[in-house]
Protein backbone atom coordinates (compact mmCIF):
# COMPACT_ATOMS: atom_id res chain seq x y z
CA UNK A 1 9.25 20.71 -7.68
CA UNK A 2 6.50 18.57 -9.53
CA UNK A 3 3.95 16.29 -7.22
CA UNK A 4 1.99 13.90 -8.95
CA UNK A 5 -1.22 11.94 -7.58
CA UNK A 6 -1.42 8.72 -9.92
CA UNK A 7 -4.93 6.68 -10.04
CA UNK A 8 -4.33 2.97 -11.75
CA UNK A 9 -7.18 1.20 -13.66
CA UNK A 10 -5.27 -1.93 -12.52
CA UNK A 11 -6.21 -4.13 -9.35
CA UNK A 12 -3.36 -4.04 -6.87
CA UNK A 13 -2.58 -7.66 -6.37
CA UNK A 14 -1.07 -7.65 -2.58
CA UNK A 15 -0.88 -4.27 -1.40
CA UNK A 16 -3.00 -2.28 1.14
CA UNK A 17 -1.60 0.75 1.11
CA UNK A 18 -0.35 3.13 -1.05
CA UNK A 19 3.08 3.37 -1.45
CA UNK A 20 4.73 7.10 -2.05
CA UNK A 21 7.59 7.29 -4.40
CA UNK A 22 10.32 9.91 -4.67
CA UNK A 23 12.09 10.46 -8.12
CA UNK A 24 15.42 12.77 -7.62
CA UNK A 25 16.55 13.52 -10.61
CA UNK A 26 17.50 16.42 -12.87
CA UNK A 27 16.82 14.65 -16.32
CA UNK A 28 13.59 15.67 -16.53
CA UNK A 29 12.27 13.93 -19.48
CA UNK A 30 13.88 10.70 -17.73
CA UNK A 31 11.84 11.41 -14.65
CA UNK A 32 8.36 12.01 -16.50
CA UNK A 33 8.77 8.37 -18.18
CA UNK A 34 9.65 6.79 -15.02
CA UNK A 35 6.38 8.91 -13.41
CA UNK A 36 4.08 7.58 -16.43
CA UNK A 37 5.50 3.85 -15.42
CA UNK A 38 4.61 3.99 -12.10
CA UNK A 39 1.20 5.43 -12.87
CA UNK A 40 0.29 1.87 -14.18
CA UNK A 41 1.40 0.46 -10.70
CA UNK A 42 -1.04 3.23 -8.61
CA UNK A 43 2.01 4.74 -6.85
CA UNK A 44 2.09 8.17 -5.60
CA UNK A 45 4.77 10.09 -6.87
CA UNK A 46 6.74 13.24 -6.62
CA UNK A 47 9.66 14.56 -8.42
CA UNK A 48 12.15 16.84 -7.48
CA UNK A 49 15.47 18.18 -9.43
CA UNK A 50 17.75 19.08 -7.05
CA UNK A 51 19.22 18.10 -3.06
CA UNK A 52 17.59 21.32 -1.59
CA UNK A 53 13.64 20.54 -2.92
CA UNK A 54 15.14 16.73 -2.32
CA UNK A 55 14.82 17.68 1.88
CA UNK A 56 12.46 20.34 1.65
CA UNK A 57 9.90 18.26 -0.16
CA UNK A 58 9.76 15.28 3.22
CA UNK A 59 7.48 18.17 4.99
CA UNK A 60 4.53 17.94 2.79
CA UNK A 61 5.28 14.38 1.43
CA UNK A 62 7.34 11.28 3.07
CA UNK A 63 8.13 8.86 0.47
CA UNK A 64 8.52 5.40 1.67
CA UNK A 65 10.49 4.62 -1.60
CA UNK A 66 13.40 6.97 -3.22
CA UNK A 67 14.75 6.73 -6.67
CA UNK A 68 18.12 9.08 -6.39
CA UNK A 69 20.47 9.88 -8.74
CA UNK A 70 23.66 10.83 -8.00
CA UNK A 71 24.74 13.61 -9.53
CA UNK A 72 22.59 16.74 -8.82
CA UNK A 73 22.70 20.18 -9.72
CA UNK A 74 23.39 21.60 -6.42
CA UNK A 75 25.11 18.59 -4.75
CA UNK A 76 25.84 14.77 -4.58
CA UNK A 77 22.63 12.60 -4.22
CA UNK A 78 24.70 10.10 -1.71
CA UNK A 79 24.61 12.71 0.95
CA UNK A 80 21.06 12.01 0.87
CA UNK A 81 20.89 8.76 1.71
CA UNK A 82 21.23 8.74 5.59
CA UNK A 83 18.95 11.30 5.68
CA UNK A 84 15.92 9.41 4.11
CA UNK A 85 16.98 6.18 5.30
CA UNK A 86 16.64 8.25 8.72
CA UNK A 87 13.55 9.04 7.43
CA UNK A 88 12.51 5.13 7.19
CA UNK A 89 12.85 5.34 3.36
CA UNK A 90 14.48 2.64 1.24
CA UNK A 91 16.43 3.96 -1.22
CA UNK A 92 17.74 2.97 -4.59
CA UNK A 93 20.51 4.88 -5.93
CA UNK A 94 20.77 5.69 -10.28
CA UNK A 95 24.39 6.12 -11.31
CA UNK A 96 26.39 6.72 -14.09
CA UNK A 97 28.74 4.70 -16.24
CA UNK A 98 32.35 4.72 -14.01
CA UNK A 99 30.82 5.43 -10.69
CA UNK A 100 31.49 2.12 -8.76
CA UNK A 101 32.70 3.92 -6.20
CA UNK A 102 29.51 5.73 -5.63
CA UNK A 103 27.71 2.54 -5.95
CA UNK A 104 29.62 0.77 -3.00
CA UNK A 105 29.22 3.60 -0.76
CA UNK A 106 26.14 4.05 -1.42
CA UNK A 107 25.26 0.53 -0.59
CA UNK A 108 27.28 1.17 2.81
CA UNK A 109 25.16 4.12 3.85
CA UNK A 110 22.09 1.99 3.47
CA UNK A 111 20.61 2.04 -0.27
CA UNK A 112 19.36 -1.43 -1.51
CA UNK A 113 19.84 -1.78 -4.75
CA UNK A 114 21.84 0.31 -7.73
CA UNK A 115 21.09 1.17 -11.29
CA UNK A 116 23.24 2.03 -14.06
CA UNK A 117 22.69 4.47 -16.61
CA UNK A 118 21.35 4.30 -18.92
CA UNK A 119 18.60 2.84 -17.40
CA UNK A 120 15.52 0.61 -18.73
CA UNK A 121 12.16 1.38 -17.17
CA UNK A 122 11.46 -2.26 -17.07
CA UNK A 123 14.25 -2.61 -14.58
CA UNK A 124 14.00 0.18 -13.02
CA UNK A 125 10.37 -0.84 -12.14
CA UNK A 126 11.79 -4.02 -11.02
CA UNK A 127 14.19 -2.32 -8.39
CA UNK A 128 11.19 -0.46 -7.42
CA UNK A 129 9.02 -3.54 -6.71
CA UNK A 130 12.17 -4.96 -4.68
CA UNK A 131 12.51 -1.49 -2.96
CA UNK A 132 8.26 -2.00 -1.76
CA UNK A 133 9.18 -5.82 -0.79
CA UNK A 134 11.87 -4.44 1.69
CA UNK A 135 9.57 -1.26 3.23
CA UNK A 136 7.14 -4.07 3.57
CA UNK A 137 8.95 -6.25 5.84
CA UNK A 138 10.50 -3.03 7.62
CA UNK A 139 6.77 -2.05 8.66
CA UNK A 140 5.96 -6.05 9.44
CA UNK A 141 3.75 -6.22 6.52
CA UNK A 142 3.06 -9.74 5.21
CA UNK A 143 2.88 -8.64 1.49
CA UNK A 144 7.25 -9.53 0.78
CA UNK A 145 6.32 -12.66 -0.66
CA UNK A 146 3.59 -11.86 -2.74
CA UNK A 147 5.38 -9.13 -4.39
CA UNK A 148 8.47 -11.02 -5.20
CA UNK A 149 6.27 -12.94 -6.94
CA UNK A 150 4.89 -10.31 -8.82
CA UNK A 151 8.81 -8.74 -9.57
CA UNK A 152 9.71 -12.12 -11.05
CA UNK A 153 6.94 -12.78 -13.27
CA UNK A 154 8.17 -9.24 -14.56
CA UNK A 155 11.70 -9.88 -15.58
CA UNK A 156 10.66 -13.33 -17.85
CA UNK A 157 12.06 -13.08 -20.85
CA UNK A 158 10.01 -12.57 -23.72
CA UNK A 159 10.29 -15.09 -25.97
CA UNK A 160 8.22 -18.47 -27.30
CA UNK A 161 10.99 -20.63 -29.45
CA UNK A 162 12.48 -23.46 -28.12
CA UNK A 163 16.13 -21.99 -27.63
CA UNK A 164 14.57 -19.37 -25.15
CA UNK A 165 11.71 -22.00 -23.81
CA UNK A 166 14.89 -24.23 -22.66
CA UNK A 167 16.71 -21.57 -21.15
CA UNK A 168 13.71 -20.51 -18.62
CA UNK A 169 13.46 -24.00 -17.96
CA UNK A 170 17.15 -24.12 -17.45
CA UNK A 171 17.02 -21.06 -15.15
CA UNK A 172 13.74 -22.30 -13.10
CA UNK A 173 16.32 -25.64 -12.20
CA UNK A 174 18.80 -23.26 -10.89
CA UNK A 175 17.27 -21.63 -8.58
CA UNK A 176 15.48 -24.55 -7.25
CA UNK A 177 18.90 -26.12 -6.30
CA UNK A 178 20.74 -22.81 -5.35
CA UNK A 179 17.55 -22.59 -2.91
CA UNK A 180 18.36 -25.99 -1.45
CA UNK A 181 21.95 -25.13 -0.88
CA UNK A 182 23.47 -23.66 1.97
CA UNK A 183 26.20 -22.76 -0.22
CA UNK A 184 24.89 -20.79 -3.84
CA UNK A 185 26.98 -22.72 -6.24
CA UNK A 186 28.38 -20.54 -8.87
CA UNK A 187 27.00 -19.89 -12.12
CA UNK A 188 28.17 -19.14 -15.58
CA UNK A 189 26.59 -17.86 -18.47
CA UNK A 190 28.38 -17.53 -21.88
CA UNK A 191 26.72 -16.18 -25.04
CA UNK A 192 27.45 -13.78 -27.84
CA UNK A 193 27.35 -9.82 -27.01
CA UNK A 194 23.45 -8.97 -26.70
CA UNK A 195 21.83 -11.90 -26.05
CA UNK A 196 20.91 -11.21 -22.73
CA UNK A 197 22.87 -12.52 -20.14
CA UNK A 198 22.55 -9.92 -17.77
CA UNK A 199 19.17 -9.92 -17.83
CA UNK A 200 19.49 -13.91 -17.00
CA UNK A 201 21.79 -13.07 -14.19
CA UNK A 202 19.05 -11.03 -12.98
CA UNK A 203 16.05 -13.50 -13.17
CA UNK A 204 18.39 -16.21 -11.23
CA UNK A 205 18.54 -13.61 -8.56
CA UNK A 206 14.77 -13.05 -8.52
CA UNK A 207 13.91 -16.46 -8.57
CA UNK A 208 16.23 -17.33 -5.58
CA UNK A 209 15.55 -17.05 -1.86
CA UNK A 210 16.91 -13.61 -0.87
CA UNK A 211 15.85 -12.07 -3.90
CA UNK A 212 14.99 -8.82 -1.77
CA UNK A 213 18.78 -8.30 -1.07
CA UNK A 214 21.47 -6.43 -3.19
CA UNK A 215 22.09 -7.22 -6.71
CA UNK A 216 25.71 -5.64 -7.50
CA UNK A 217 26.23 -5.91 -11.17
CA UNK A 218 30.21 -5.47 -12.01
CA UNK A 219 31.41 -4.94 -15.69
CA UNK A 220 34.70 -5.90 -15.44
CA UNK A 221 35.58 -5.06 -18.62
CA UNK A 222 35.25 -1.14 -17.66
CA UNK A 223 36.72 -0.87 -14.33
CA UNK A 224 39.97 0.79 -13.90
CA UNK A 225 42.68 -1.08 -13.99
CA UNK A 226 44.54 0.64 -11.38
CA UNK A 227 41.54 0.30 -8.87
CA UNK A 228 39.69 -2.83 -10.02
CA UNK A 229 41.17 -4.83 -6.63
CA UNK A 230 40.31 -2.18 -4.42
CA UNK A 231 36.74 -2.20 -6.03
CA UNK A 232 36.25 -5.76 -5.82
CA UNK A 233 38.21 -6.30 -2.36
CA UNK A 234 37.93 -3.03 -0.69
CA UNK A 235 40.77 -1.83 1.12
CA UNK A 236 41.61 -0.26 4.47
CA UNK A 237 42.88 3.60 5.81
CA UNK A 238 46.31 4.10 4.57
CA UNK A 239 46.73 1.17 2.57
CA UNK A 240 47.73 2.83 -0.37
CA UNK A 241 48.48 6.21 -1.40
CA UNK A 242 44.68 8.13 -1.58
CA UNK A 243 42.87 5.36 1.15
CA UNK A 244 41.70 7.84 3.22
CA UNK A 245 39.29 5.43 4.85
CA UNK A 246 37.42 2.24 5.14
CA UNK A 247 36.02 0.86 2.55
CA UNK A 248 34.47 -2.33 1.39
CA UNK A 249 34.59 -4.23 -2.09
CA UNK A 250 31.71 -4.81 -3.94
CA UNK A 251 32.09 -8.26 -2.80
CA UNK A 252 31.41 -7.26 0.71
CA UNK A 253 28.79 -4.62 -0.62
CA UNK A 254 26.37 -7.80 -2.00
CA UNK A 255 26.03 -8.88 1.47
CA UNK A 256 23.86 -12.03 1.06
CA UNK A 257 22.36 -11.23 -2.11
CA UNK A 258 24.07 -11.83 -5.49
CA UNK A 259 27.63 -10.21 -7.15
CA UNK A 260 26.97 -10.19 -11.08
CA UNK A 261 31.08 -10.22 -12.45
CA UNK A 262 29.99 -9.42 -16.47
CA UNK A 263 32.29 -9.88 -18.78
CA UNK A 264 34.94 -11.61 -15.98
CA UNK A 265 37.43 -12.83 -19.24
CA UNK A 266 38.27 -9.51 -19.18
CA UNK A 267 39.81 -9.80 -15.04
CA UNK A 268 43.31 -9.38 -15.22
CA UNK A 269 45.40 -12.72 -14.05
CA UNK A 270 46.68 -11.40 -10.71
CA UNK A 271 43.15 -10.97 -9.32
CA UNK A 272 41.96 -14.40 -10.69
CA UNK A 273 43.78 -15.91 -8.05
CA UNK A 274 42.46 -13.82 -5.72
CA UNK A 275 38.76 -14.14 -6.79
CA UNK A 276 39.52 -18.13 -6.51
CA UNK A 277 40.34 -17.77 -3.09
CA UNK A 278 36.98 -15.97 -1.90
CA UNK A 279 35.14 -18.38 -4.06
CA UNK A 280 36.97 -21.36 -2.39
CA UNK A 281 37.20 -20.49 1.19
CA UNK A 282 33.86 -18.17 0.87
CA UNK A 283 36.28 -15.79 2.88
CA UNK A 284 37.97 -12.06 1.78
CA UNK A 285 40.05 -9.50 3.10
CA UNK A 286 40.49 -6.34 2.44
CA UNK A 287 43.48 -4.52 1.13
CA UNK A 288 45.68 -3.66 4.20
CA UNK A 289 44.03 -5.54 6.46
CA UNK A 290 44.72 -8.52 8.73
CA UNK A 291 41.20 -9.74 9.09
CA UNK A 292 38.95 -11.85 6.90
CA UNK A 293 35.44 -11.31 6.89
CA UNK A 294 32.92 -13.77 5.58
CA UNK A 295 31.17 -13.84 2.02
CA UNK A 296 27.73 -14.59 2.03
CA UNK A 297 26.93 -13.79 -1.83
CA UNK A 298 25.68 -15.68 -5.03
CA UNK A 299 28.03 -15.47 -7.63
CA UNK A 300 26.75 -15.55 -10.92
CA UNK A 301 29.95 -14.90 -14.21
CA UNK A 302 28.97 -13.95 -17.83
CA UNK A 303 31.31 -14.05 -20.66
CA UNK A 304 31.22 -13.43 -24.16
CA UNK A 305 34.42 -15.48 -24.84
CA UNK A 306 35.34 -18.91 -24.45
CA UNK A 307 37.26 -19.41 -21.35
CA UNK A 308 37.84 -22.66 -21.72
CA UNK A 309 39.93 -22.06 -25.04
CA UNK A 310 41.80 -18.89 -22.92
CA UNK A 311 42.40 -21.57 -20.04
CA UNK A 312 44.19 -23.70 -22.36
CA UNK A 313 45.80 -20.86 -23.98
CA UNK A 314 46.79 -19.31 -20.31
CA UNK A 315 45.31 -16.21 -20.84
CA UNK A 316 42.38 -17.33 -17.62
CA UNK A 317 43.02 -19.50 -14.46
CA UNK A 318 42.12 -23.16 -15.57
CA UNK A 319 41.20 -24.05 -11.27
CA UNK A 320 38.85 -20.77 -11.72
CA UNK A 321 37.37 -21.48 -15.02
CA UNK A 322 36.28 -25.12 -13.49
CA UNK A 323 35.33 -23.08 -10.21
CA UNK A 324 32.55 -20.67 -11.64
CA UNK A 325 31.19 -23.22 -14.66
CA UNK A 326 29.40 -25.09 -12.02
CA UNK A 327 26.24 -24.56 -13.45
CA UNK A 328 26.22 -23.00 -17.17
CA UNK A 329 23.67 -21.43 -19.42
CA UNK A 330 24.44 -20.57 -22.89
CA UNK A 331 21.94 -17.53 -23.82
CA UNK A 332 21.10 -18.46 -27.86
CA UNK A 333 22.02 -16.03 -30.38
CA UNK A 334 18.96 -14.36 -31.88
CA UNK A 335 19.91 -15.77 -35.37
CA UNK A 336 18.63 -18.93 -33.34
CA UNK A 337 15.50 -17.71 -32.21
CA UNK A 338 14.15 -15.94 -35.30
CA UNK A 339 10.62 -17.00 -34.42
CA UNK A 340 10.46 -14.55 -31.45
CA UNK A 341 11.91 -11.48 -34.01
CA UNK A 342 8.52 -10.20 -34.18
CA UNK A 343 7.62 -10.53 -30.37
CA UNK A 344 10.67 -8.47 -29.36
CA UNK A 345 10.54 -5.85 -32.47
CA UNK A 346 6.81 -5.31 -31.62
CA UNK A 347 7.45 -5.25 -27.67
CA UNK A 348 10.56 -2.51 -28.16
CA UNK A 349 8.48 -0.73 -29.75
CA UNK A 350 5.97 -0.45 -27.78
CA UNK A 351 8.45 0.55 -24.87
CA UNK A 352 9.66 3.01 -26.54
CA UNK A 353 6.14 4.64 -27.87
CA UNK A 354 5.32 4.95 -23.93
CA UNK A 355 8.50 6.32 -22.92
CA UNK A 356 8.25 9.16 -25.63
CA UNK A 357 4.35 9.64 -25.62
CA UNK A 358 4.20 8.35 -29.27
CA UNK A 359 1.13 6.62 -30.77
CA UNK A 360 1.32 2.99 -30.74
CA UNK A 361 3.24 2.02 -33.69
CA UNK A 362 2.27 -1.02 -36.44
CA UNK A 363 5.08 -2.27 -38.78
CA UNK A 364 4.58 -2.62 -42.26
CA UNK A 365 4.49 -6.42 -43.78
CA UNK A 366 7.60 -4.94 -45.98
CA UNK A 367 9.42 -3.78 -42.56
CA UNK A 368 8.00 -6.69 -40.88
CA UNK A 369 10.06 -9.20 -44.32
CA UNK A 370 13.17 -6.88 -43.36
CA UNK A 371 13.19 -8.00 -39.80
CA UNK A 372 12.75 -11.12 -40.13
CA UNK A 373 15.58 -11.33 -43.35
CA UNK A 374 18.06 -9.43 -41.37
CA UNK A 375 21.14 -11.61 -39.36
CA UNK A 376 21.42 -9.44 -36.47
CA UNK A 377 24.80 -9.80 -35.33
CA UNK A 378 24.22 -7.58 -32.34
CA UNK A 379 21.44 -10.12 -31.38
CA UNK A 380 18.92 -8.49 -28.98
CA UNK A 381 20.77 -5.49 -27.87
CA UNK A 382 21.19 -4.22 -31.77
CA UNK A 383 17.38 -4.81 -32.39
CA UNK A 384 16.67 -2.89 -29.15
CA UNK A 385 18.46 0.07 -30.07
CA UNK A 386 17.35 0.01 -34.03
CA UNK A 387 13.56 -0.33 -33.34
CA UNK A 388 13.86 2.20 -31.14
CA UNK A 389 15.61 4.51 -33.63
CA UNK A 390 12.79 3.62 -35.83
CA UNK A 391 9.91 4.20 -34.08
CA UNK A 392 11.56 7.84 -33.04
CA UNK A 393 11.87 8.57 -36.40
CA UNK A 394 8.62 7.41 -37.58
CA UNK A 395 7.30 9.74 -34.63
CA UNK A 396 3.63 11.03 -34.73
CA UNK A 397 2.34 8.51 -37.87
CA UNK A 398 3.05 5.71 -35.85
CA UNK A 399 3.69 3.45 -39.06
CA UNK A 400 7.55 1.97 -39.08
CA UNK A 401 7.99 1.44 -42.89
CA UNK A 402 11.05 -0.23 -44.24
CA UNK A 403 12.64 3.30 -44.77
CA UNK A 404 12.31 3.56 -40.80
CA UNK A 405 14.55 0.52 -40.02
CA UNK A 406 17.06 1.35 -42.77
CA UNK A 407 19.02 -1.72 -42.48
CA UNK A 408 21.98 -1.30 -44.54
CA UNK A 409 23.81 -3.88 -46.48
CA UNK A 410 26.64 -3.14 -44.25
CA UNK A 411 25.63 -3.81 -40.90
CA UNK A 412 25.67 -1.75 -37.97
CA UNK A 413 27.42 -1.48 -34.77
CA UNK A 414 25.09 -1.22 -31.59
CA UNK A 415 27.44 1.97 -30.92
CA UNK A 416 26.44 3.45 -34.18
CA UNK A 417 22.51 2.86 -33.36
CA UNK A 418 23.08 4.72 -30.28
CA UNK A 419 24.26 7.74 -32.00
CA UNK A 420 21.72 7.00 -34.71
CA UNK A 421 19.08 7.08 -32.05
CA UNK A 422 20.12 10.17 -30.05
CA UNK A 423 20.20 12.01 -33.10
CA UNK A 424 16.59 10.89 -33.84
CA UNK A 425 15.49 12.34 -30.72
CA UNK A 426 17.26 15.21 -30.73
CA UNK A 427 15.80 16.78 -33.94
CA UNK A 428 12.24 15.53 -32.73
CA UNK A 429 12.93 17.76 -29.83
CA UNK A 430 13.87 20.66 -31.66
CA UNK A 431 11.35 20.07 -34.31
CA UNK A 432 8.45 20.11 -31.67
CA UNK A 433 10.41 23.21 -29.85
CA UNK A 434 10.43 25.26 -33.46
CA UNK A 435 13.96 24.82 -33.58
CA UNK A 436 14.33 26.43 -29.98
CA UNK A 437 17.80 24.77 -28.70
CA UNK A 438 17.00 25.87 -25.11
CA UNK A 439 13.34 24.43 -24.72
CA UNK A 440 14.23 21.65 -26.88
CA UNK A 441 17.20 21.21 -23.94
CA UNK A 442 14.39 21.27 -21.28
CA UNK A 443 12.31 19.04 -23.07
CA UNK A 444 14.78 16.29 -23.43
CA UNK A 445 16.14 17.52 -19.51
CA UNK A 446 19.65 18.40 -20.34
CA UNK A 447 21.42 21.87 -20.35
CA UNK A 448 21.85 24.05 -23.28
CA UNK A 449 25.49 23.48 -23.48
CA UNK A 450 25.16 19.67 -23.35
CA UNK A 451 22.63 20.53 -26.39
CA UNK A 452 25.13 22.55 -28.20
CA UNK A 453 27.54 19.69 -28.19
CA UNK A 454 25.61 16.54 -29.28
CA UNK A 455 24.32 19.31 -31.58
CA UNK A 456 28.11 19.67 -33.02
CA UNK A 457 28.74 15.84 -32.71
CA UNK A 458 25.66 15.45 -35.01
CA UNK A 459 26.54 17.82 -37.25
CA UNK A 460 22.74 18.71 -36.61
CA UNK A 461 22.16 22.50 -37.74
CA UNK A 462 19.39 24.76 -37.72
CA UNK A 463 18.17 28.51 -38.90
């Protein structure tokens, strides 16, 4: 059990109190980077690995904020939930790739907000300044508004071309008539793979009136397809084989806040109709049941294909295509913005120097020529994950040289980065643990045998 008093050189802008923060979570490395980002923002903050220190810990310390994952050691974190929400905590819940399920539950039992691994501090400090706006207006403070402020200003993209420039402007109109509607109209926002549109999905939501209530974000793409109605729709006891209860859709789940459907080419025909029919009648119904229950949420669609082409190809509803492009933002490709290259290759790597406790790194004008000469076909995403490699592997110097970057001729996937990049931290973690696999395990807060593995995968070997 780790408790951590934090004192901030920065003013606090609108708040009067001090607001305590509890971080369940068993990835310890994870949790010291989240407890070093919340330092910034003069939060109190304790950390705890496991469900038993998880209750124990309330006698000595009672968060008003908890960050819980969801799979624990000794237990499921979602059993926690109406027991700090009894404890007039708001909670936000940190889940894994696949766990919808969890997600909507945990919604259900009272959690505000969800994040999916892997998870970006930036957004994660987001949730947490929407997780302080709601414990503010449970304790009838009159700081909500002020900090929403604060939260957006937070998620603008980064950025100073005219491609991006447009695109804030286009998302500033948005919201100003989505606010003015008693109705959201829908939204959709195309672009290439990596070029941000979730993170535009999430600024619309901040910018809008209710931007303290849920923000479900669905990838279609990766939902079962055997479940992906029941998951969007919800269903009712005995409605299928395995309904052993009640349970509402993700659609439900948003409440009056906003349903993000990413990637929603990929929904299978048969639901499109279905989908149509909520959007139309702003009504749905659950699997198995007789009764409709109204929908209340902003819709906001991404796609990385054309759907008008698929329309006309009948591979996607043409009435549904026209239904969600409403309003449309196309998020530029970064070979379109190569004037903010530098911005975002300096700004990754600077998040990723804090995350790690690395020196503040400084690119050579060689690696700087290389950045700027590369195409990027990953756009943002793939120059995310590649600084990031770099600056890992440049580790204590703090100088990203050319070598760093290695950009091949061949260009590589945003998968292959990944691996590229866990691999980069791995043998930093055994190099600073002497080549210890257990305390390098500890150090990067997973178990030995989960070492051993992406050890093997690696083909990373030691003596």
């Amino acid at each position: 059990m780790r408790l951590a008093n934090f004192v901030s050189d920065e003013k606090s802008t609108s708040i009067k109190q001090q607001f305590k923060i509890l971080i369940v979570e068993d990835e310890v490395l994870f949790a010291r980077a989240v407890m070093r980002r919340l330092q910034k923002a003069n939060y109190e903050c304790a950390h705890v690995e496991n469900v038993e220190d998880a209750r124990n810990i309330v006698k000595q310390f009672s968060p008003d904020i908890v960050l819980l994952d969801m799979r624990l050691p000794d237990g499921n974190g979602i059993d926690l939930i109406p027991f700090f929400v009894g404890k007039s905590a708001t909670v936000t819940v940190m889940t894994a790739h696949g766990e919808i399920s969890d997600a909507v539950n945990a919604m259900k039992l009272g959690a505000i907000d969800y994040l999916k691994k892997p998870i970006d501090l930036e957004e994660l400090f987001l949730s947490v300044k929407k997780a302080e706006a709601t414990a503010l207006q449970n304790n009838s403070l009159d700081y909500s508004r002020q900090r929403n402020v604060h939260a957006i200003e937070g998620a603008e993209m980064l950025g100073e071309s005219h491609a991006i420039q447009s695109i804030k402007a286009q998302i500033t109109r948005i919201s100003q008539i989505v606010a003015n509607d008693s109705i959201p109209p829908t939204v959709l926002i195309n672009g290439e793979t990596g070029t941000g549109k979730d993170v535009a999905a999430r600024l619309i939501h901040l910018s809008c009136h209710g931007n303290d209530k849920p923000f479900l974000h669905v990838d279609c793409a990766s939902l079962p397809a055997e479940l992906i109605e029941s998951e969007l729709f919800g269903h009712e006891k005995g409605a299928f084989t395995g309904a052993t209860d009640n349970r509402p859709g993700l659609i439900e789940a948003a409440e009056d806040g906003t349903l993000f459907l990413d990637e929603i080419g990929e929904l299978p025909l048969a639901l499109q109709a279905k989908l149509l029919n909520v959007l139309e009648r702003r009504m749905v119904r659950r699997i198995g049941s007789t009764k409709e229950r109204p929908v209340l949420a902003r819709f906001i669609a991404a796609t990385n294909r054309d759907l008008h082409e698929m329309s006309l190809q009948g591979g996607f509803r043409q009435d549904l295509y026209y239904r969600l492009n409403v309003m449309s933002l196309v998020m530029p490709p970064l070979r379109e913005r190569l004037g903010d290259l530098v911005l975002l290759a300096e700004h990754f790597a600077s998040q990723t120097s804090r995350r790690y406790g690395l020196p503040k790194p400084v690119f050579t004008p060689e690696a700087l020529d290389k950045v700027r000469k590369y195409s990027w076909p990953g756009n943002v995403r793939e120059l995310k994950h590649l600084i990031s490699r770099a600056v890992l592997l440049c580790g204590e110097l703090g100088r990203v040289t050319e070598g760093d970057l290695a950009l091949p001729g061949a260009q590589l996937s945003s998968s292959s980065l990944l691996g590229e990049t866990e691999k980069a931290l791995m043998l930093r973690a055994l190099s600073n643990a002497k080549n210890n696999v257990s305390k390098a395990a500890r150090e990067l807060g997973i178990s030995r045998m989960a070492m051993r593995y992406r050890m093997e995968k690696h083909n990373i070997q030691i003596d």
